[in-house]
C-alpha atoms as a PDB file:
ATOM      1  CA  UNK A   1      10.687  11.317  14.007  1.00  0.00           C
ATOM      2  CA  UNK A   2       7.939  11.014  11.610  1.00  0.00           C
ATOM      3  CA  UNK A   3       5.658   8.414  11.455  1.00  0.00           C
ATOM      4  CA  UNK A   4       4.178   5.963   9.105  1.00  0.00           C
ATOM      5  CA  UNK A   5       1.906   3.383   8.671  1.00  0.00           C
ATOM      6  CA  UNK A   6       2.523   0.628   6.439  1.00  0.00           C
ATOM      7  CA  UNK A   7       0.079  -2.318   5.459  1.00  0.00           C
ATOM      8  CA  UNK A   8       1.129  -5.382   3.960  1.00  0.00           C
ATOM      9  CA  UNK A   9       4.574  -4.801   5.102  1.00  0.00           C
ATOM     10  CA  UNK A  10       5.710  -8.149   6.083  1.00  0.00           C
ATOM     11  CA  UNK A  11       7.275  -9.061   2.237  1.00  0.00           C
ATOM     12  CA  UNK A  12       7.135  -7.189  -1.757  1.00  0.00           C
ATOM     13  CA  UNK A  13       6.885  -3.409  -1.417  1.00  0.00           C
ATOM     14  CA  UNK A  14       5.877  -3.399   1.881  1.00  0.00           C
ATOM     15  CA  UNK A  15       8.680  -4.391   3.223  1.00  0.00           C
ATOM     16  CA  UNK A  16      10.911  -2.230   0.902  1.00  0.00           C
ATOM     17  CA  UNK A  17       9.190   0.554   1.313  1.00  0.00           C
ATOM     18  CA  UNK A  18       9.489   0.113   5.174  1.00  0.00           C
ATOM     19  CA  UNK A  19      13.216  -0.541   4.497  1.00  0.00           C
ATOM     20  CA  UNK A  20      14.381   2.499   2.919  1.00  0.00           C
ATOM     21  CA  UNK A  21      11.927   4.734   5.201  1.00  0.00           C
ATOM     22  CA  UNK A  22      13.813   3.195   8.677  1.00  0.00           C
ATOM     23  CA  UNK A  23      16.819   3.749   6.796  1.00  0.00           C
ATOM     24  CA  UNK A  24      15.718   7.795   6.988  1.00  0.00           C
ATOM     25  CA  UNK A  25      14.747   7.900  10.291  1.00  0.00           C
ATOM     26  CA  UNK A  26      10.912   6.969  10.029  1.00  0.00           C
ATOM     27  CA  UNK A  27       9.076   5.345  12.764  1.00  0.00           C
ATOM     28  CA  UNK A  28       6.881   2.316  11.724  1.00  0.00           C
ATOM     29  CA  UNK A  29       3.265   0.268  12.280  1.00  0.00           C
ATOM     30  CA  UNK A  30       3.821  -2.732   9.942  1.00  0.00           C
ATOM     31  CA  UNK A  31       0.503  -4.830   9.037  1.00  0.00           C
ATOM     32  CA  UNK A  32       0.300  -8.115   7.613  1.00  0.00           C
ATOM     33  CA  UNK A  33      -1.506 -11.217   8.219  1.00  0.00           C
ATOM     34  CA  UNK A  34       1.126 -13.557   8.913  1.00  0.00           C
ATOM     35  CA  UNK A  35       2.209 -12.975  12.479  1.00  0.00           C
ATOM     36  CA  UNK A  36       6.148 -14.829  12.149  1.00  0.00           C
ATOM     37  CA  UNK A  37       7.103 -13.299   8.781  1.00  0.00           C
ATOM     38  CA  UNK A  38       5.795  -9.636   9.526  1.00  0.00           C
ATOM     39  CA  UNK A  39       7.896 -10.091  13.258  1.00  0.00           C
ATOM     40  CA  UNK A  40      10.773 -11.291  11.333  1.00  0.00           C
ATOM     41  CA  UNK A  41      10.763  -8.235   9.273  1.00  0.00           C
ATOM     42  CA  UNK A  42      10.104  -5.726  12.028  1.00  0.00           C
ATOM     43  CA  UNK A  43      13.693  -6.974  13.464  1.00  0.00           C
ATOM     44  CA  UNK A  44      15.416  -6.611  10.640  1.00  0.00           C
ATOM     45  CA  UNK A  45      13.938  -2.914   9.801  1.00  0.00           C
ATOM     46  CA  UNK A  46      14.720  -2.294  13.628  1.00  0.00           C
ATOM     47  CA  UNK A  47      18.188  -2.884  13.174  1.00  0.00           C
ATOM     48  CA  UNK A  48      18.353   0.734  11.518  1.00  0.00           C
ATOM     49  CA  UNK A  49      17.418   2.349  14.833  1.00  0.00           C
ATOM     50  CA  UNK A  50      14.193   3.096  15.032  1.00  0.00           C
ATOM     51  CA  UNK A  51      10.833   2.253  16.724  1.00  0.00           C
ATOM     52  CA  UNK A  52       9.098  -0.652  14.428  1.00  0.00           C
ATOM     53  CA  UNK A  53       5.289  -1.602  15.589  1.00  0.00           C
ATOM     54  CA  UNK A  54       4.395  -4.944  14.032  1.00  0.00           C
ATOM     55  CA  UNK A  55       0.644  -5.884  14.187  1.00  0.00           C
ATOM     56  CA  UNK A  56      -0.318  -8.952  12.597  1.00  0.00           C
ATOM     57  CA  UNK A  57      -3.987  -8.997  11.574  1.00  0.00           C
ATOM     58  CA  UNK A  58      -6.364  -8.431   8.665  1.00  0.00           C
ATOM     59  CA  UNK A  59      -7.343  -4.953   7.033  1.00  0.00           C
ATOM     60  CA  UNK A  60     -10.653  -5.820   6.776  1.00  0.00           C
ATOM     61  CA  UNK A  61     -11.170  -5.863  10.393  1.00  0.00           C
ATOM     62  CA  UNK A  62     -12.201  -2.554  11.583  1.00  0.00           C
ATOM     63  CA  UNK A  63     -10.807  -3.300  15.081  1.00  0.00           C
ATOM     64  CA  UNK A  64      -7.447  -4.163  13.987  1.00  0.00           C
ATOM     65  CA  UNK A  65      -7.296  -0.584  12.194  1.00  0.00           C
ATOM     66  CA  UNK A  66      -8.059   1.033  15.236  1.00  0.00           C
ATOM     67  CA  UNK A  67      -4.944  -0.641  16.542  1.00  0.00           C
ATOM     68  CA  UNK A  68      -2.860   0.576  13.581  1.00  0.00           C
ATOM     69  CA  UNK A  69      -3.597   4.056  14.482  1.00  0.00           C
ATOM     70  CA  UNK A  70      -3.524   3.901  18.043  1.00  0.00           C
ATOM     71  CA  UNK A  71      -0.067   2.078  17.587  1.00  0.00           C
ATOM     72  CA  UNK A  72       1.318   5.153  15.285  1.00  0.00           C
ATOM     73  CA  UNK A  73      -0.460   7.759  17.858  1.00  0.00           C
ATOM     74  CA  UNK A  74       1.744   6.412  20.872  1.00  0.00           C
ATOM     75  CA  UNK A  75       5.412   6.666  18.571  1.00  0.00           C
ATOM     76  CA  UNK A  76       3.603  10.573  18.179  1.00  0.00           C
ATOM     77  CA  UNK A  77       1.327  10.771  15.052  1.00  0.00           C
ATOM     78  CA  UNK A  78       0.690   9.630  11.547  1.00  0.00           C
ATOM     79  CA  UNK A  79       2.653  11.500   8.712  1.00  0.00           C
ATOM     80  CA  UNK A  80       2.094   8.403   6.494  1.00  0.00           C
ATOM     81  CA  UNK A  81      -0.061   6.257   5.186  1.00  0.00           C
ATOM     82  CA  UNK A  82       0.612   3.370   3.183  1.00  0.00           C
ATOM     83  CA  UNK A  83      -2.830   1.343   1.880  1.00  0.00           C
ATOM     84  CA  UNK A  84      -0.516  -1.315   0.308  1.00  0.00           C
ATOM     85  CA  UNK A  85      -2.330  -4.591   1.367  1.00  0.00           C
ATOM     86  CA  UNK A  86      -4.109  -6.330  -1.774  1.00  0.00           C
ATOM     87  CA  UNK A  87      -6.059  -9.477  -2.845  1.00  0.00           C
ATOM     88  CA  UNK A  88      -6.520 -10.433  -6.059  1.00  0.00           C
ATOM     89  CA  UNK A  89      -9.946 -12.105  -5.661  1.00  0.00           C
ATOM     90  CA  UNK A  90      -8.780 -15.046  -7.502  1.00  0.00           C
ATOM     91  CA  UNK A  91      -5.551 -17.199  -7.399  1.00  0.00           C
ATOM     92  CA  UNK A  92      -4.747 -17.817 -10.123  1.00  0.00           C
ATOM     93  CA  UNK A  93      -6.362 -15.260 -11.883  1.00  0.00           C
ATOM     94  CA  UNK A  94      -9.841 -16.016 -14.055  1.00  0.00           C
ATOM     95  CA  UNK A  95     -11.443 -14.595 -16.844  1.00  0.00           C
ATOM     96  CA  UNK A  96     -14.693 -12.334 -15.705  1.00  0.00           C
ATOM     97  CA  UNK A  97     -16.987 -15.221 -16.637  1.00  0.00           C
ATOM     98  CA  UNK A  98     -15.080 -17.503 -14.154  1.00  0.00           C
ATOM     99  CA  UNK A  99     -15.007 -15.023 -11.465  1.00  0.00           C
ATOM    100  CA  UNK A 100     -16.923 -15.847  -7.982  1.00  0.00           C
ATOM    101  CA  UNK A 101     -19.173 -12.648  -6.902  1.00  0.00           C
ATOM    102  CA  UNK A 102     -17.773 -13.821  -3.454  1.00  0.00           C
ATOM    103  CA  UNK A 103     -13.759 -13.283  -5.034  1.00  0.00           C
ATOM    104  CA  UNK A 104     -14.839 -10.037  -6.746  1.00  0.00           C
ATOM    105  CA  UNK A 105     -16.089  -8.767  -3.019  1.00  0.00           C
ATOM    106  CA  UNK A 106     -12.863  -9.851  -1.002  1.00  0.00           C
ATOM    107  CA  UNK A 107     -10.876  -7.982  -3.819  1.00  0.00           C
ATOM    108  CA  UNK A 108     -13.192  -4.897  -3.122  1.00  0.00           C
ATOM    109  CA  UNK A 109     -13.373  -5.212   1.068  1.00  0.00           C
ATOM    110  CA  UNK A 110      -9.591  -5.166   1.073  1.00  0.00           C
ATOM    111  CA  UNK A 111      -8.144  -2.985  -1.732  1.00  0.00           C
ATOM    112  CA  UNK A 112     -10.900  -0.356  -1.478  1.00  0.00           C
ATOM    113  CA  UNK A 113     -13.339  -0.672   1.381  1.00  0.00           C
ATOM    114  CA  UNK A 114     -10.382  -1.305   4.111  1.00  0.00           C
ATOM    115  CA  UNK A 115      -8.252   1.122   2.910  1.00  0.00           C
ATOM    116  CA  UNK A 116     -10.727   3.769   3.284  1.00  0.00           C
ATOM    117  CA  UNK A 117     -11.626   2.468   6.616  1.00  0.00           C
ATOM    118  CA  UNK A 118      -8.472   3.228   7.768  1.00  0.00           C
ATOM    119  CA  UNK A 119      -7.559   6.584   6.430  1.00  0.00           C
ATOM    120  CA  UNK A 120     -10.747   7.310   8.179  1.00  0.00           C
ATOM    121  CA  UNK A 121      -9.613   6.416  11.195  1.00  0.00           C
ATOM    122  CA  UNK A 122      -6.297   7.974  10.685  1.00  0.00           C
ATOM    123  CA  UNK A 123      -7.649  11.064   8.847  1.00  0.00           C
ATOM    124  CA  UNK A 124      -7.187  13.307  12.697  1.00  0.00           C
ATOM    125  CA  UNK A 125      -3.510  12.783  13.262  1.00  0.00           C
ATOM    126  CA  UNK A 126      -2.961  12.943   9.376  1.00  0.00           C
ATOM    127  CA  UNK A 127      -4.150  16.387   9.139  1.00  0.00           C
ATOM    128  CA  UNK A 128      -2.489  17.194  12.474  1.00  0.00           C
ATOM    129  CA  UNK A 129       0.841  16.113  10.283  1.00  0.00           C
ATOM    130  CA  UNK A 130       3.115  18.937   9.060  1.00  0.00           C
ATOM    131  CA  UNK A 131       3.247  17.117   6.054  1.00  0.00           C
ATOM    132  CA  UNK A 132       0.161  14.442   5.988  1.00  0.00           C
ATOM    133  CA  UNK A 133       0.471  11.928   2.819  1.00  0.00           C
ATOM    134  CA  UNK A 134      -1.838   8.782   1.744  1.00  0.00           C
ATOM    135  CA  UNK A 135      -0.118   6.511  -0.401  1.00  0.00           C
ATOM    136  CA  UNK A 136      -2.553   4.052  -1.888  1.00  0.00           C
ATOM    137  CA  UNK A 137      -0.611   1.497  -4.507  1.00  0.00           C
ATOM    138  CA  UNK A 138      -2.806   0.641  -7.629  1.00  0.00           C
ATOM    139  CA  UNK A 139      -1.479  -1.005 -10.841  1.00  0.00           C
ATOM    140  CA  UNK A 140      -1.432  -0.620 -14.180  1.00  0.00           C
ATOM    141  CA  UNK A 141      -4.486  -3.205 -13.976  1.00  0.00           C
ATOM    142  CA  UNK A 142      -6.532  -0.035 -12.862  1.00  0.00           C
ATOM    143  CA  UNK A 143      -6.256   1.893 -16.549  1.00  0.00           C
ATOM    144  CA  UNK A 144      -5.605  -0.892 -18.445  1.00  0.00           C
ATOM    145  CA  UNK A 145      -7.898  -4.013 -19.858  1.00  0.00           C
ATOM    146  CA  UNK A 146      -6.101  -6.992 -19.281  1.00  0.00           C
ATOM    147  CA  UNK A 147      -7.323 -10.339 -19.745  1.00  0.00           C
ATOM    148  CA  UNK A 148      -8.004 -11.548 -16.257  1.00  0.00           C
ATOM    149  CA  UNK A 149      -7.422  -8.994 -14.564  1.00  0.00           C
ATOM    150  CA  UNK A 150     -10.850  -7.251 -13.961  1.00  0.00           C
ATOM    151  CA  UNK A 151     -11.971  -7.992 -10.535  1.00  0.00           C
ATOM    152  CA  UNK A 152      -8.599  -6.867  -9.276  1.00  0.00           C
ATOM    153  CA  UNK A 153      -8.114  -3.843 -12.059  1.00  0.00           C
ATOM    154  CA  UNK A 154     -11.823  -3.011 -11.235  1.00  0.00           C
ATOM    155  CA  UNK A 155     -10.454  -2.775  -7.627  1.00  0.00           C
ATOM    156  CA  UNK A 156      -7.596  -0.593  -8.261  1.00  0.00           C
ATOM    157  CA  UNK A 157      -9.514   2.000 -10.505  1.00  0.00           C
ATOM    158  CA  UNK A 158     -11.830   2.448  -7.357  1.00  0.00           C
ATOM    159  CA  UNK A 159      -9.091   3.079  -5.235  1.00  0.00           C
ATOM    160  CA  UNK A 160      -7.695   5.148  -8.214  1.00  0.00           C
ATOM    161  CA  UNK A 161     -10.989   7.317  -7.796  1.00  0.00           C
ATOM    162  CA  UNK A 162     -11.492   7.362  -3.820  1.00  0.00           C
ATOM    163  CA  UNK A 163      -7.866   9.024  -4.107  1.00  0.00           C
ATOM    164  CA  UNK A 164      -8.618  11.752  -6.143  1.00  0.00           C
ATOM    165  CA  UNK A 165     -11.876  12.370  -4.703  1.00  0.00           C
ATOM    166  CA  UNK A 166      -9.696  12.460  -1.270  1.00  0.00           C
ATOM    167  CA  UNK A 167      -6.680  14.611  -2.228  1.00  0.00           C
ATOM    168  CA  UNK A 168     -10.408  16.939  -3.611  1.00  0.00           C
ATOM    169  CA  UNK A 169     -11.985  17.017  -0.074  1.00  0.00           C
ATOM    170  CA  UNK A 170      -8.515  17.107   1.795  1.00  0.00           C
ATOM    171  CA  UNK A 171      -6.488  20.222   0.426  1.00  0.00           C
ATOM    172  CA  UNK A 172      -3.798  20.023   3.257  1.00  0.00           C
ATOM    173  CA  UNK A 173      -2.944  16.420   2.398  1.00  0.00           C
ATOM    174  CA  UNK A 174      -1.162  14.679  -0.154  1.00  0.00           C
ATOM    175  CA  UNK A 175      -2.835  11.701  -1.797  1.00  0.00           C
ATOM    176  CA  UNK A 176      -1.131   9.663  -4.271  1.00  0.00           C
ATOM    177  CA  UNK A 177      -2.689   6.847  -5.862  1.00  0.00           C
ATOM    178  CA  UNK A 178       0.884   5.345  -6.879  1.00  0.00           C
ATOM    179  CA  UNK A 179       1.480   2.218 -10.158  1.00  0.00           C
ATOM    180  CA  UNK A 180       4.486   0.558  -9.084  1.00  0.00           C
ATOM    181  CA  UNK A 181       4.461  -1.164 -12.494  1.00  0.00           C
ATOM    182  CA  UNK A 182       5.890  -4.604 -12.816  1.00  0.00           C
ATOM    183  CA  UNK A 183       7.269  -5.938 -10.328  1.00  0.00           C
ATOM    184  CA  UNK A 184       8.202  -9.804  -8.641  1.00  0.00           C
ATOM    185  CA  UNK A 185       6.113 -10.208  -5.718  1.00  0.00           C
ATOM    186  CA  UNK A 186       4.390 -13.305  -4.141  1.00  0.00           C
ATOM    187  CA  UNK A 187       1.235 -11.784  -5.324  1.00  0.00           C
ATOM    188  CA  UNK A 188       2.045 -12.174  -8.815  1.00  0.00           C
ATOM    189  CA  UNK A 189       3.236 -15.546  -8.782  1.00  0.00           C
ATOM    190  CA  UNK A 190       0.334 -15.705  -7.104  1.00  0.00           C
ATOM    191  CA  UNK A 191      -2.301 -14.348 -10.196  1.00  0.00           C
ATOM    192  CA  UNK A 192      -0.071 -15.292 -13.174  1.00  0.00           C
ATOM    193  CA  UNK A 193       1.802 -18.500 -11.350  1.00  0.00           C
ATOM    194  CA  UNK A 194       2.820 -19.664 -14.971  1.00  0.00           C
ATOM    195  CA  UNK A 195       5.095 -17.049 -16.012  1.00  0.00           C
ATOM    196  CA  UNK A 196       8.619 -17.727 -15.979  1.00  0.00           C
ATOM    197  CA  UNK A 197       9.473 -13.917 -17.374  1.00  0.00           C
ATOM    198  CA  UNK A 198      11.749 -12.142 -14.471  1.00  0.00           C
ATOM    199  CA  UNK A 199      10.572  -8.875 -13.026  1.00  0.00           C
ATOM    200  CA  UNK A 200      11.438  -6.182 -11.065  1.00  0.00           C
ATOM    201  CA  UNK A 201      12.833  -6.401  -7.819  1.00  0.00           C
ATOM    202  CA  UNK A 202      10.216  -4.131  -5.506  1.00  0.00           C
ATOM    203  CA  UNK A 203      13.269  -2.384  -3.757  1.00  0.00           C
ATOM    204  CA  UNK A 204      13.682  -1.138  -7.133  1.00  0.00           C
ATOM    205  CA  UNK A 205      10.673   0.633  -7.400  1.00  0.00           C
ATOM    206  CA  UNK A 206      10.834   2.538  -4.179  1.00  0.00           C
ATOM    207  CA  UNK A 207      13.120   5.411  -5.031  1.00  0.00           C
ATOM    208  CA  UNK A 208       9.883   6.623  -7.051  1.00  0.00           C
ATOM    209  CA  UNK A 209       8.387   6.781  -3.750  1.00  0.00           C
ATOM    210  CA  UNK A 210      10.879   8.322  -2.347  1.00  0.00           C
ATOM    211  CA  UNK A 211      10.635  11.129  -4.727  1.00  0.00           C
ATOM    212  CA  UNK A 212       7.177  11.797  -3.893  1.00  0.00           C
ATOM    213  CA  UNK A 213       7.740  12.055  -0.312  1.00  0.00           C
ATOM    214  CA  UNK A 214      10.539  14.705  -0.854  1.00  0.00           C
ATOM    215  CA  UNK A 215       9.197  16.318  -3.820  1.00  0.00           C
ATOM    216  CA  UNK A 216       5.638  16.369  -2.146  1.00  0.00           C
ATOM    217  CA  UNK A 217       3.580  17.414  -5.929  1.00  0.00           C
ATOM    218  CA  UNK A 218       0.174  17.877  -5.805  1.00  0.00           C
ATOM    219  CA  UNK A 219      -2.460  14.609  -5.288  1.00  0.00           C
ATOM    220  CA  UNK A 220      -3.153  12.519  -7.882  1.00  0.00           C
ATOM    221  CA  UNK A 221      -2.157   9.570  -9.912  1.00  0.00           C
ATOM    222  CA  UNK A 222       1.636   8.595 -10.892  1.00  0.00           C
ATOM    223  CA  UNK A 223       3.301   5.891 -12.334  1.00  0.00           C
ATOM    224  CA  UNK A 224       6.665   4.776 -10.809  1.00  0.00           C
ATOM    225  CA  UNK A 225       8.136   4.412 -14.197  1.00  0.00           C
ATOM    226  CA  UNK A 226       7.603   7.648 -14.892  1.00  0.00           C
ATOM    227  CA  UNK A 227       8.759   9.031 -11.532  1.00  0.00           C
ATOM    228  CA  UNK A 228      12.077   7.081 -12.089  1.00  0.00           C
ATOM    229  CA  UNK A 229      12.737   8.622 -15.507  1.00  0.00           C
ATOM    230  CA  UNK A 230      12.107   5.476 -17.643  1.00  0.00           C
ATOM    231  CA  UNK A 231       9.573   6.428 -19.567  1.00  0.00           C
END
């Protein structure tokens, strides 16, 4: 069965994600930093019938990314990577004059420095893949200038630009830097904990995935919108 990896995967897109990939037949390593609710969702993803790895920990730590891959190498490989985990640098969300230097840095040693840590490490047994793939979810925070966003957008646009210059250097791969657009996640409420407006479910999202994994175009940028034929 093919193999992915799958950080942040204990709630939001994570967890979808995971969801409709055991629902295919995928084996899984599931990241997140709480320990009870990421075990709680590797049962329930389980229950479809495949192997589910759950290893609590934090992205940023270079050891527990060696355990990600190491976890995915014993179910037989790594034909997936999902750089999901995010911080925002701020909760709630400030203005760039109101942003720590100390926030801006988390935002950056999780969304982009981590997640190239562990493609690195997983770089072998993804080009070993038949069909290798990086997923790394950005946001429309990445392209556009939204007030309050910037030390996450800044972020995302790095990890926008480390995925292109990837799917450059790494021909056999697929890289997708992936906008899930709006969706209602914990980290949301989390930036913007003030608006009321409903959102999204992130199951609803994942079908645009989906597409890329079957349709397998070439590396680059897409917007899940787009990929689901609204706009």
């Amino acid at each position: 069965m093919p193999v992915a990896i799958i950080t942040g995967a204990s709630k939001g897109l994570g967890r979808a994600l995971g969801a409709a990939l055991a629902e295919r037949g995928w084996d899984l390593v599931l990241d997140a930093r709480t320990a009870g609710v990421l075990e709680e969702t590797a049962v329930a993803l389980s229950a479809h019938g495949t192997r589910v790895e759950a290893l609590p920990g934090d992205v940023t730590d270079a050891g527990h990314r060696v355990e990600l891959v190491a976890a995915a190498r014993k179910l037989g490989g790594v034909d997936l990577l999902v750089n999901n985990a995010s911080a925002l640098g701020a909760e709630p969300l400030v203005r760039l004059a109101d942003l720590t230097l100390d926030g801006l840095r988390q935002a950056l040693e999780v969304n982009v420095v981590a997640a190239l840590g562990l493609i690195q490490e997983a770089l072998p047994l993804l080009r070993a893949a038949a069909a290798g793939a990086v997923v790394d979810v950005s946001s429309d925070a990445a392209a556009e200038p939204y007030e309050t966003w910037g030390g996450y957008g800044a972020s995302k646009a790095a990890l926008d630009h480390l995925s292109a210059v990837l799917g450059a250097e790494e021909p056999g791969l697929r890289v997708w830097a992936v906008d899930p657009g709006d969706m209602g996640t914990d980290l949301y409420t989390a930036a913007v904990p003030d608006d009321d407006d409903p959102r999204p479910t992130p199951d609803s999202v994942v079908p645009a995935f989906l597409r890329l994994l079957d349709e397998r175009p070439a590396s680059g940028r897409y917007e899940a919108p787009a990929l689901l034929g609204e706009r």
